[in-house]
C-alpha atoms as a PDB file:
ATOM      1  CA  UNK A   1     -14.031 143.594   8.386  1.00  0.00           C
ATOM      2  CA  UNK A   2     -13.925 143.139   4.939  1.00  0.00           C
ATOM      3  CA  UNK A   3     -12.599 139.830   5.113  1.00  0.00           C
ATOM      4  CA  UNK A   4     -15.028 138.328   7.736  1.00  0.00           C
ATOM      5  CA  UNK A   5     -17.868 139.730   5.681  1.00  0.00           C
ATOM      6  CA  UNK A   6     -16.239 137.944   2.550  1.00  0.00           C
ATOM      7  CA  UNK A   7     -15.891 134.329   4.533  1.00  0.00           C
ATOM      8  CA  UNK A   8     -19.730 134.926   6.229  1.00  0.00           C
ATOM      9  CA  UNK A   9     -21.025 135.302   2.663  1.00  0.00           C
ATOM     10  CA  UNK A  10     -19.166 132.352   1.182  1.00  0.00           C
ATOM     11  CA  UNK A  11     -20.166 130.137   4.396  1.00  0.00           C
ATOM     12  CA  UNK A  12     -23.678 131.410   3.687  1.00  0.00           C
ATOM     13  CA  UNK A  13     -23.229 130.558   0.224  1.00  0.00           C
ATOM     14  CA  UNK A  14     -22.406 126.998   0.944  1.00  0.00           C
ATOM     15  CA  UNK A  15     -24.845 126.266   3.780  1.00  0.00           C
ATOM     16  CA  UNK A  16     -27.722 127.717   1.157  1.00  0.00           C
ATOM     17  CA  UNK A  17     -26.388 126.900  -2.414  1.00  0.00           C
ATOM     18  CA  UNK A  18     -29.419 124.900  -4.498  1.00  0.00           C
ATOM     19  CA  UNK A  19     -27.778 121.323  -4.781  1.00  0.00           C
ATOM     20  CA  UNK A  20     -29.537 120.425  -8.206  1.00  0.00           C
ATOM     21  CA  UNK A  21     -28.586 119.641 -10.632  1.00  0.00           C
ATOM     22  CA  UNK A  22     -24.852 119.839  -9.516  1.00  0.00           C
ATOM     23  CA  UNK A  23     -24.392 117.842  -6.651  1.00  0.00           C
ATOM     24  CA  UNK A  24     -26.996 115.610  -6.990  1.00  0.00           C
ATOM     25  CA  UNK A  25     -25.652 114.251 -10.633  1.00  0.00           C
ATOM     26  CA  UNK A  26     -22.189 113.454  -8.991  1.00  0.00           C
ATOM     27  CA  UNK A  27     -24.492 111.726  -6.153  1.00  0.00           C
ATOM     28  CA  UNK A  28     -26.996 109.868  -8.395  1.00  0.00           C
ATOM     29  CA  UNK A  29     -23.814 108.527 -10.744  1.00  0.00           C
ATOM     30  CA  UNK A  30     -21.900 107.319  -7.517  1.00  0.00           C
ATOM     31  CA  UNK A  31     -24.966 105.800  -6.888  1.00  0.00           C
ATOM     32  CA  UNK A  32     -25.154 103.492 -10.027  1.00  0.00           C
ATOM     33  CA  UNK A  33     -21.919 103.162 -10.093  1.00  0.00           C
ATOM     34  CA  UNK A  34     -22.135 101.144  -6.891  1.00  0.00           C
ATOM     35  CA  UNK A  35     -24.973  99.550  -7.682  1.00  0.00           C
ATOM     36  CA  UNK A  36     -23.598  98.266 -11.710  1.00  0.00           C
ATOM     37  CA  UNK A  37     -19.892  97.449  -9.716  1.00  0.00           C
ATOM     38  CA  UNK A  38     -21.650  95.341  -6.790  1.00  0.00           C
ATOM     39  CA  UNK A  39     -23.322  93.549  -9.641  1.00  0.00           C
ATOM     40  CA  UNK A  40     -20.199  92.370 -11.875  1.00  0.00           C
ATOM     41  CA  UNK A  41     -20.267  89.032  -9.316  1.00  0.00           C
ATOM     42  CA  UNK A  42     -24.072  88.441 -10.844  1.00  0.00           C
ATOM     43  CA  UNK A  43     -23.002  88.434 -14.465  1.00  0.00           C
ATOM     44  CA  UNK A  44     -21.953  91.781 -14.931  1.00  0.00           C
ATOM     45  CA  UNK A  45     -23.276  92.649 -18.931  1.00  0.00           C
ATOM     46  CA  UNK A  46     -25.378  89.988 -18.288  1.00  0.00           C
ATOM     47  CA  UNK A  47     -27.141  91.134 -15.455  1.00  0.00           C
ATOM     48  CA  UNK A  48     -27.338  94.382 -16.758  1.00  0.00           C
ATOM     49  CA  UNK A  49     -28.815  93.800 -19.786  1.00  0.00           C
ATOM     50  CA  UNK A  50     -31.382  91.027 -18.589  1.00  0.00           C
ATOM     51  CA  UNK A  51     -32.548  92.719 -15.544  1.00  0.00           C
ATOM     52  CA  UNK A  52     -32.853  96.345 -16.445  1.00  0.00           C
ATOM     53  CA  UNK A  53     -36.089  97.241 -14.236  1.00  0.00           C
ATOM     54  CA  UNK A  54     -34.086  95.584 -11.166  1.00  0.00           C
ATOM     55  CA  UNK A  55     -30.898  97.780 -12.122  1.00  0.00           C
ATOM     56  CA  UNK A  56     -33.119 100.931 -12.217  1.00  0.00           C
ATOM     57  CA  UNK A  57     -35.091  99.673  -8.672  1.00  0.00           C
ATOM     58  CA  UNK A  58     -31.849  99.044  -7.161  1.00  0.00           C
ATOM     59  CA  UNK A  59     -30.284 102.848  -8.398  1.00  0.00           C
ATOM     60  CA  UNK A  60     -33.257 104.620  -7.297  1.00  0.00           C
ATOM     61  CA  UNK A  61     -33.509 103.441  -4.166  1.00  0.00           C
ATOM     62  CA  UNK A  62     -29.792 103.541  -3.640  1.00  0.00           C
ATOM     63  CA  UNK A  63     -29.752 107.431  -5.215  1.00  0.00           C
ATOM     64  CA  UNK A  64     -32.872 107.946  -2.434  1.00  0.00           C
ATOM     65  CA  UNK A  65     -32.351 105.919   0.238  1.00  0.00           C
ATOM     66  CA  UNK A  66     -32.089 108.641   2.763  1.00  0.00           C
ATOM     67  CA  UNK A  67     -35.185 109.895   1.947  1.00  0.00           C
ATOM     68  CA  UNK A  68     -37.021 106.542   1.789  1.00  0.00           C
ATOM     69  CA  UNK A  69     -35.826 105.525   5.565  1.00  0.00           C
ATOM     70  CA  UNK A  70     -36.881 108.996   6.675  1.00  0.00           C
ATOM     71  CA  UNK A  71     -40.033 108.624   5.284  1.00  0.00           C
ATOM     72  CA  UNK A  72     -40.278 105.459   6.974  1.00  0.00           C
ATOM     73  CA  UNK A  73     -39.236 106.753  10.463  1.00  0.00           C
ATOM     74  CA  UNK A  74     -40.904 109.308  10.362  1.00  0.00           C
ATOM     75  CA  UNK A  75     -44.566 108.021   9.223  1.00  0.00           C
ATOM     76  CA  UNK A  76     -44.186 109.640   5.613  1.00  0.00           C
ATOM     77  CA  UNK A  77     -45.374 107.781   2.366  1.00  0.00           C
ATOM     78  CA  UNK A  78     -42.643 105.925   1.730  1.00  0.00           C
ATOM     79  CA  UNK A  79     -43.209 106.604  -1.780  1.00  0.00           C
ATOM     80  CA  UNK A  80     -43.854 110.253  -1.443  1.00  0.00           C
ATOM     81  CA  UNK A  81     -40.444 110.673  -2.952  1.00  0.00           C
ATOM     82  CA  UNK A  82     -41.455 109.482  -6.268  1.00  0.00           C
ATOM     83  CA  UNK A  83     -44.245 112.008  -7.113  1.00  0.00           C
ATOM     84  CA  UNK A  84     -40.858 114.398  -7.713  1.00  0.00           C
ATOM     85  CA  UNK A  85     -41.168 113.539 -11.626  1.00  0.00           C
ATOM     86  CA  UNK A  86     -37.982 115.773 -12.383  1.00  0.00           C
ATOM     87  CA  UNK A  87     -35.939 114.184  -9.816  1.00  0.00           C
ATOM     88  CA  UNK A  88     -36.980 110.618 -11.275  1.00  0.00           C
ATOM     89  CA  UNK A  89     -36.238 111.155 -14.722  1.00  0.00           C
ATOM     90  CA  UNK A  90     -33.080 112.460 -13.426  1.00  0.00           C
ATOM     91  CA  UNK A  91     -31.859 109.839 -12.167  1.00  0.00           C
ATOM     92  CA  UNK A  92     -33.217 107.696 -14.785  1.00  0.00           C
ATOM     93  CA  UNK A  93     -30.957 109.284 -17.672  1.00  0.00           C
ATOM     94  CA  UNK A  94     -28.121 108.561 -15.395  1.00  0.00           C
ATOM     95  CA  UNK A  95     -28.608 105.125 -14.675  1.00  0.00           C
ATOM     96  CA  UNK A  96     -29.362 104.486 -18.364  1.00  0.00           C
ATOM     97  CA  UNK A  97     -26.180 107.079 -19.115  1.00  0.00           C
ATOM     98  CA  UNK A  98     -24.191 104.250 -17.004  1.00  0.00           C
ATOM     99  CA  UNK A  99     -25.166 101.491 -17.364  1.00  0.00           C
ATOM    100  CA  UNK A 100     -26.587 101.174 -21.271  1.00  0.00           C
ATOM    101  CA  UNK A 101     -24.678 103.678 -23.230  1.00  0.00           C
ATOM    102  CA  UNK A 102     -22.816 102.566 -26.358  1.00  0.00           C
ATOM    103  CA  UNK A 103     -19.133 101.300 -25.791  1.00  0.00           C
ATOM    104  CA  UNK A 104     -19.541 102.314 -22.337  1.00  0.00           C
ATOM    105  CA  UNK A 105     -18.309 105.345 -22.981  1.00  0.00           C
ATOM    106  CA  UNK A 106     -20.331 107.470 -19.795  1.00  0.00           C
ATOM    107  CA  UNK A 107     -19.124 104.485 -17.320  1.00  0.00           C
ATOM    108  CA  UNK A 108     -15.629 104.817 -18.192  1.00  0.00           C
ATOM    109  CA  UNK A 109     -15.780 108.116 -18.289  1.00  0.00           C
ATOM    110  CA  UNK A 110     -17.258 108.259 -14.793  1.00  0.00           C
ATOM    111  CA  UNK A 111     -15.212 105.471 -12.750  1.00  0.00           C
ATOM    112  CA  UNK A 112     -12.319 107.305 -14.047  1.00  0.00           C
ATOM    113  CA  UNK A 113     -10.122 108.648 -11.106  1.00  0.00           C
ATOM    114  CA  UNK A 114     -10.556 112.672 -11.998  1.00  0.00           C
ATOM    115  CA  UNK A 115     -13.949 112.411 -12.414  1.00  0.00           C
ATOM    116  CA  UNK A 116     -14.475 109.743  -9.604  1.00  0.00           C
ATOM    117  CA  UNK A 117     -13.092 112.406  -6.936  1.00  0.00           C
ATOM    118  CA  UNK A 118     -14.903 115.561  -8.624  1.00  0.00           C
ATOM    119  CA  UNK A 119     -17.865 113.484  -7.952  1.00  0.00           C
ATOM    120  CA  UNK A 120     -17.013 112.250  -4.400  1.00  0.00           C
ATOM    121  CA  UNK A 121     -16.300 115.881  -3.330  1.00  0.00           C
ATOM    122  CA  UNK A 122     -19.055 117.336  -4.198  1.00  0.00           C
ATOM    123  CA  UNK A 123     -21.232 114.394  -2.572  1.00  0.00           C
ATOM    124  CA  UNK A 124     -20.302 115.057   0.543  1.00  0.00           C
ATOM    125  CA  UNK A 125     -21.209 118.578   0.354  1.00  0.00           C
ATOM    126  CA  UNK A 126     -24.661 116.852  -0.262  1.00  0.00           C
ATOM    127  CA  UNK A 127     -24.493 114.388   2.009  1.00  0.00           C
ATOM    128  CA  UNK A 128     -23.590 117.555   4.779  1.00  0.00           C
ATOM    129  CA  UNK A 129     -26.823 119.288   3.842  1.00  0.00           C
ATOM    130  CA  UNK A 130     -29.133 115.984   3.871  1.00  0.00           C
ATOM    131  CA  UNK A 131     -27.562 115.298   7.745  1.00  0.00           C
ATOM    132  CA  UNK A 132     -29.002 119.321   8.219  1.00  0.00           C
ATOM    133  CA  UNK A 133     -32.011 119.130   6.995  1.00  0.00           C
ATOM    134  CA  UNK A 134     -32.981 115.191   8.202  1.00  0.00           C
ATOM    135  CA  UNK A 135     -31.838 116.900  12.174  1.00  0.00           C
ATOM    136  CA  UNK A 136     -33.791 120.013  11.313  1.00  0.00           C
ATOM    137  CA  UNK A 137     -36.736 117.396   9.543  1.00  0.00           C
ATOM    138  CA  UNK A 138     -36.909 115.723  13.164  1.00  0.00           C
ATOM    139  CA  UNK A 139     -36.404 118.502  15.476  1.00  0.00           C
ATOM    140  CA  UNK A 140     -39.768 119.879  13.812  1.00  0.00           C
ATOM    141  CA  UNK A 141     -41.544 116.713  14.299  1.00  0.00           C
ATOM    142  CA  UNK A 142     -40.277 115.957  17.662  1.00  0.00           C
ATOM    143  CA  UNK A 143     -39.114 118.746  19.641  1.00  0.00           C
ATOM    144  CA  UNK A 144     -36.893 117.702  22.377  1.00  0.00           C
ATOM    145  CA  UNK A 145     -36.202 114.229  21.204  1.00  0.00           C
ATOM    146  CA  UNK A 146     -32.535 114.337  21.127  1.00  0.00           C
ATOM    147  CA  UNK A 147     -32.082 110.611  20.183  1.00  0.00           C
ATOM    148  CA  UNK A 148     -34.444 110.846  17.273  1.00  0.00           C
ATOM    149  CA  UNK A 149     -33.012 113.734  15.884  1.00  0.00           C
ATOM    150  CA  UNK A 150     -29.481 112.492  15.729  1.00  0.00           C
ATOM    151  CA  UNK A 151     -30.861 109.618  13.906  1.00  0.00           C
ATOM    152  CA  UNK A 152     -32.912 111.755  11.717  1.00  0.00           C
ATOM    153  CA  UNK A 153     -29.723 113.239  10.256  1.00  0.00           C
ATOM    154  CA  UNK A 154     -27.828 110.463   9.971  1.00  0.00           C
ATOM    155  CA  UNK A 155     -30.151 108.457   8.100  1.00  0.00           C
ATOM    156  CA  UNK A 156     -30.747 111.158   5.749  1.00  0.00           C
ATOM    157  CA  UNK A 157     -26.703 111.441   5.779  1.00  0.00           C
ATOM    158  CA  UNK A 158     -26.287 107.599   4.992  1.00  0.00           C
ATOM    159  CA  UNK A 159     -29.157 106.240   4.153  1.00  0.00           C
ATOM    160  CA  UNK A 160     -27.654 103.757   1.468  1.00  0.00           C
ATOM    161  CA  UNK A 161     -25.675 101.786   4.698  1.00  0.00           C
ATOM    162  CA  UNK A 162     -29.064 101.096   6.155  1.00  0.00           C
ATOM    163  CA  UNK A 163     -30.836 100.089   2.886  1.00  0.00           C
ATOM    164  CA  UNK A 164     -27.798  98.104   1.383  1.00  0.00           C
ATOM    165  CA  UNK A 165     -29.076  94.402   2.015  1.00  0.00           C
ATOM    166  CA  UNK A 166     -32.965  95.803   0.732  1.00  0.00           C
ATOM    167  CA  UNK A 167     -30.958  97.136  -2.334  1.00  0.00           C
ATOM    168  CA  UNK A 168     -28.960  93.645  -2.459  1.00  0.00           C
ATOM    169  CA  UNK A 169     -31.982  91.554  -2.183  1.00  0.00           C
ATOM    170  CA  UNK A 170     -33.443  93.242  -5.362  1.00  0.00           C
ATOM    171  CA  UNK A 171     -30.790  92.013  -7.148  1.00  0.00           C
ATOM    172  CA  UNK A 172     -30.694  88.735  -5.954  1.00  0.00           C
ATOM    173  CA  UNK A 173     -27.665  88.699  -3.462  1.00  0.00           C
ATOM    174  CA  UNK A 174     -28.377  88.276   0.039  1.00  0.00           C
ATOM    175  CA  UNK A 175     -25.547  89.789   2.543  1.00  0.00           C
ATOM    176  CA  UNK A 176     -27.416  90.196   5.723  1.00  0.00           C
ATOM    177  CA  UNK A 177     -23.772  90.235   7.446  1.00  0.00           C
ATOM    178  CA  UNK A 178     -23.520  93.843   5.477  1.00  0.00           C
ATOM    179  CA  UNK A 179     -25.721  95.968   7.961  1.00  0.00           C
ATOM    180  CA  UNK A 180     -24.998  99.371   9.239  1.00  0.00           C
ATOM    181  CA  UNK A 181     -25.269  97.909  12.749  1.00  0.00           C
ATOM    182  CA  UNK A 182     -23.186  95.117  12.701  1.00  0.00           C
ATOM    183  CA  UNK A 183     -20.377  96.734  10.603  1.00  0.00           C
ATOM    184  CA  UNK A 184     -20.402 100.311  11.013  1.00  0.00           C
ATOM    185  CA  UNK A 185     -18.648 102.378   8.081  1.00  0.00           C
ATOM    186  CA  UNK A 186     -17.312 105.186   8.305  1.00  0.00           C
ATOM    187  CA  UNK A 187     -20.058 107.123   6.290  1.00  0.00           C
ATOM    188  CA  UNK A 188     -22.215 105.720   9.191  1.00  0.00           C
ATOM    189  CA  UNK A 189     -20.177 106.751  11.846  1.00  0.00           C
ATOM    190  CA  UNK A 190     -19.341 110.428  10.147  1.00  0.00           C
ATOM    191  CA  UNK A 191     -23.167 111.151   9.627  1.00  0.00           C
ATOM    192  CA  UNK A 192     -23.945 110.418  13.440  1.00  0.00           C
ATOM    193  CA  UNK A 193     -20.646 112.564  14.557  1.00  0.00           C
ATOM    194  CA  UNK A 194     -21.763 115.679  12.447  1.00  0.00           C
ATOM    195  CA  UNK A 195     -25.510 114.963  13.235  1.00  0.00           C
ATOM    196  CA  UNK A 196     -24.572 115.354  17.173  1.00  0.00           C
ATOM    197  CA  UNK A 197     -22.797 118.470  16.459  1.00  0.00           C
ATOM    198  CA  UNK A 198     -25.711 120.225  14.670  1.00  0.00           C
ATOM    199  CA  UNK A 199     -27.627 118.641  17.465  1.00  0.00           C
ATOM    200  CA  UNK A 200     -25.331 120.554  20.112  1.00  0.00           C
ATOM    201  CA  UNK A 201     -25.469 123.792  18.762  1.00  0.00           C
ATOM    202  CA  UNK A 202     -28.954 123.630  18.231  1.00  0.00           C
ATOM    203  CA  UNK A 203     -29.792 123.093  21.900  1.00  0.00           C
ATOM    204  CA  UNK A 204     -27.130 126.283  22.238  1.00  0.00           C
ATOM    205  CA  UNK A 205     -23.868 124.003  23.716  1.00  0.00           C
ATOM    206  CA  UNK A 206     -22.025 124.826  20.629  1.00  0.00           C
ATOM    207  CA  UNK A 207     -22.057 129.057  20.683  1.00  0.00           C
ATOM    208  CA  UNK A 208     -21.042 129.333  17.141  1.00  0.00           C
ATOM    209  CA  UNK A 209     -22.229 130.737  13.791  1.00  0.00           C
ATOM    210  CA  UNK A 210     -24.095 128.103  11.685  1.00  0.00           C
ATOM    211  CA  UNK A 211     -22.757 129.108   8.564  1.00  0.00           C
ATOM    212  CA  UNK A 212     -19.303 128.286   9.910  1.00  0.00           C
ATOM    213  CA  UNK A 213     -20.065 125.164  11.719  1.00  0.00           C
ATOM    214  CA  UNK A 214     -21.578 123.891   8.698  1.00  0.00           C
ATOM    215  CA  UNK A 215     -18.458 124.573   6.572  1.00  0.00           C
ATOM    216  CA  UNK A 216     -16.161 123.091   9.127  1.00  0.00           C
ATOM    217  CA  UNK A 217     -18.233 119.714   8.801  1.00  0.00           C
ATOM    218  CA  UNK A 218     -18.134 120.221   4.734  1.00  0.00           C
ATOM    219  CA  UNK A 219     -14.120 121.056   5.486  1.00  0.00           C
ATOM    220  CA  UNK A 220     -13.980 117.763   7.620  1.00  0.00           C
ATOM    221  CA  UNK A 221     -16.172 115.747   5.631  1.00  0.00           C
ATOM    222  CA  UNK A 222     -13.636 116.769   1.800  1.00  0.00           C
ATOM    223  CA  UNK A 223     -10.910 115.744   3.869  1.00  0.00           C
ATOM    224  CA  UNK A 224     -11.640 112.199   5.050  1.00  0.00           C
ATOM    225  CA  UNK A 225     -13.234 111.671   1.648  1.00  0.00           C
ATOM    226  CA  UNK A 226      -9.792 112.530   0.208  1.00  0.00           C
ATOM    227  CA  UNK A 227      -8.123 110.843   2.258  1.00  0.00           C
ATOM    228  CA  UNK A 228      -9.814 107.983   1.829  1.00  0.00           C
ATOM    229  CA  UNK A 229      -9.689 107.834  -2.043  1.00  0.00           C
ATOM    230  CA  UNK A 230      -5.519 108.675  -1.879  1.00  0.00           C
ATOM    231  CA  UNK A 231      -4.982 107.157   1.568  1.00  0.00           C
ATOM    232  CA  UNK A 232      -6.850 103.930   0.598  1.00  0.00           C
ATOM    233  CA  UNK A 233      -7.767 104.244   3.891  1.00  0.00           C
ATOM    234  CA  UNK A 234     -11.266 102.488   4.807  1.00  0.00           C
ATOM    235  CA  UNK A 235     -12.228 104.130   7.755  1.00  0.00           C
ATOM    236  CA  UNK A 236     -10.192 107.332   8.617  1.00  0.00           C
ATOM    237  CA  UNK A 237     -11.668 107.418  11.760  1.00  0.00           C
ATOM    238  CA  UNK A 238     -10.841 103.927  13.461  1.00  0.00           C
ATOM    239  CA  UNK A 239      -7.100 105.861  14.084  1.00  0.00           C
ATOM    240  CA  UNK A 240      -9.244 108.007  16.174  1.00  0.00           C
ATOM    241  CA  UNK A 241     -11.753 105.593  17.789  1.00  0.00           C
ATOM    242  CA  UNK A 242      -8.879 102.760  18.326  1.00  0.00           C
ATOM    243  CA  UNK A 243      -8.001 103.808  21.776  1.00  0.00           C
ATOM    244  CA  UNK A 244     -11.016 105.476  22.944  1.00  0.00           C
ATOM    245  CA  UNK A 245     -12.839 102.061  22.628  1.00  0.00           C
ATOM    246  CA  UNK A 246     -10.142  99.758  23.849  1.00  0.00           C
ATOM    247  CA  UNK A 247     -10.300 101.992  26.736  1.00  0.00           C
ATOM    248  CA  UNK A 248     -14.317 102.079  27.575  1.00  0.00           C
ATOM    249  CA  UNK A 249     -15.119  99.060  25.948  1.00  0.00           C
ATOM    250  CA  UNK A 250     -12.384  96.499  26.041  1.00  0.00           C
ATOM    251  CA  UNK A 251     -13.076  93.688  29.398  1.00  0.00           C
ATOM    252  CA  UNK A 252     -10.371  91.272  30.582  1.00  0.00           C
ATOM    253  CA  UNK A 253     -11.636  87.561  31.156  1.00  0.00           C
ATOM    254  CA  UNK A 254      -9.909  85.607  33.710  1.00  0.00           C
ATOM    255  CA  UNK A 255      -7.830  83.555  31.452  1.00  0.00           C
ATOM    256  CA  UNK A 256      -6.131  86.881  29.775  1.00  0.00           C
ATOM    257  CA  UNK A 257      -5.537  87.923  33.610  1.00  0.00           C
ATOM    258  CA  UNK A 258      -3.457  84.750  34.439  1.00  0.00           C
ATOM    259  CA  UNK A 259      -1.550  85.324  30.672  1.00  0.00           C
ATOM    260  CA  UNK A 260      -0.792  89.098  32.261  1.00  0.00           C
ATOM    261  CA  UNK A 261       0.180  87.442  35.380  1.00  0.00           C
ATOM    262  CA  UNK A 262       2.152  84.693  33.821  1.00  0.00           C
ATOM    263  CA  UNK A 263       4.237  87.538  31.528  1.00  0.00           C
END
């Protein structure tokens, strides 16, 4: 008894925990990290330094991209985020942190490995209560809309993936080929996974305690992010989705019939 009421406590703990400043300074720092590293092909210091306001557009929007498509989807201001002053100069001292402190001592400090996975970890604890809250966001709006909700929490899971060529385009690089729908990553495909399992148990399928759930998806989530950053392993789930979609999805055209045929 003890025990369960010790793990329902922590899971509570976890599912409830305030995320700021914590968790959202590792997310806002991956965030310019990305954006300053997908820039070193534009001039790197050079960039940087000449194009400052773009650099802080670009960080912004790539910090708050889940909230901006959600906003858009679901007929919000899309710039309703930005009344938030605390959250804005938040991220503003860490993009200038990252990107414009002296000997680049904050960016080293950050892309290094340790603090690199510190940060990555406690993202996806983030990016597990965004995918919650976007489901719960568009189960309020539209009750019943199973479709919509699902994509309510994974946009607010992986936002970025959806605004990357926006983001791009700011800067001057235009990668239309780099779309969520075209090439699906896996922090696309995780978001929609764990947004129709929130969906299932709330429509009652999935008979479990929330608090748990929610830490197995955390659980699941530290894992492939882990994995990913030891494995160097893109897309942890392709292993998975590999034979499921050669089997639904892969056709045979007459020509590789006569080649079976043939063998």
């Amino acid at each position: 008894m003890v025990t369960e009421f010790f793990l329902s406590e922590c899971a509570h703990y976890i599912m409830t925990v305030d995320m700021f400043p914590v968790f959202f300074a590792a997310h806002f720092t991956l965030a310019a990290l990305i954006v300053r590293d997908d820039s070193k092909d534009l001039g790197a210091g050079v960039f940087r330094q000449s194009h400052p306001f773009a650099m802080w557009c670009c960080t912004v929007l790539a910090g708050l991209s889940g909230v901006f498509v959600a906003n858009f989807l679901f007929a919000n201001p899309l710039v309703d985020i930005l009344k938030e002053h605390k959250l804005i100069m938040f991220i503003t001292l860490i993009w200038y942190l990252v990107n414009y402190c002296p000997y680049d001592i904050v960016y080293r400090a950050c892309a290094s490995k340790p603090i690199k996975i510190l940060a990555s970890v406690l993202q996806e604890f983030l990016r597990v209560r965004f995918i919650y809250l976007g489901l719960e966001q568009a189960s309020k709006i539209y009750p019943g809309a199973y479709i919509i909700m699902v994509i309510g929490g994974a946009i607010k899971g992986n936002g970025y993936g959806f605004l990357r060529i926006v983001e791009r385009l700011i800067r001057g690089k235009w990668t239309p080929e780099a779309n969520e729908i075209l090439n699906m990553t896996y922090f696309a495909k995780s978001a929609v996974y764990a947004s129709i399992i929130f969906l299932l148990h709330h429509i009652d399928i999935i008979a479990f305690p929330i608090q748990y759930l929610y830490c197995a998806i955390v659980a699941i989530f530290v894992v492939f992010r882990l994995t990913i950053i030891f494995g160097e392993v893109s897309d942890p789930l392709s292993s998975i989705e590999k034979p499921i979609c050669s089997i639904l999805f892969r056709c045979y055209t007459k020509s590789q019939d006569i080649k079976v045929k043939t063998n």
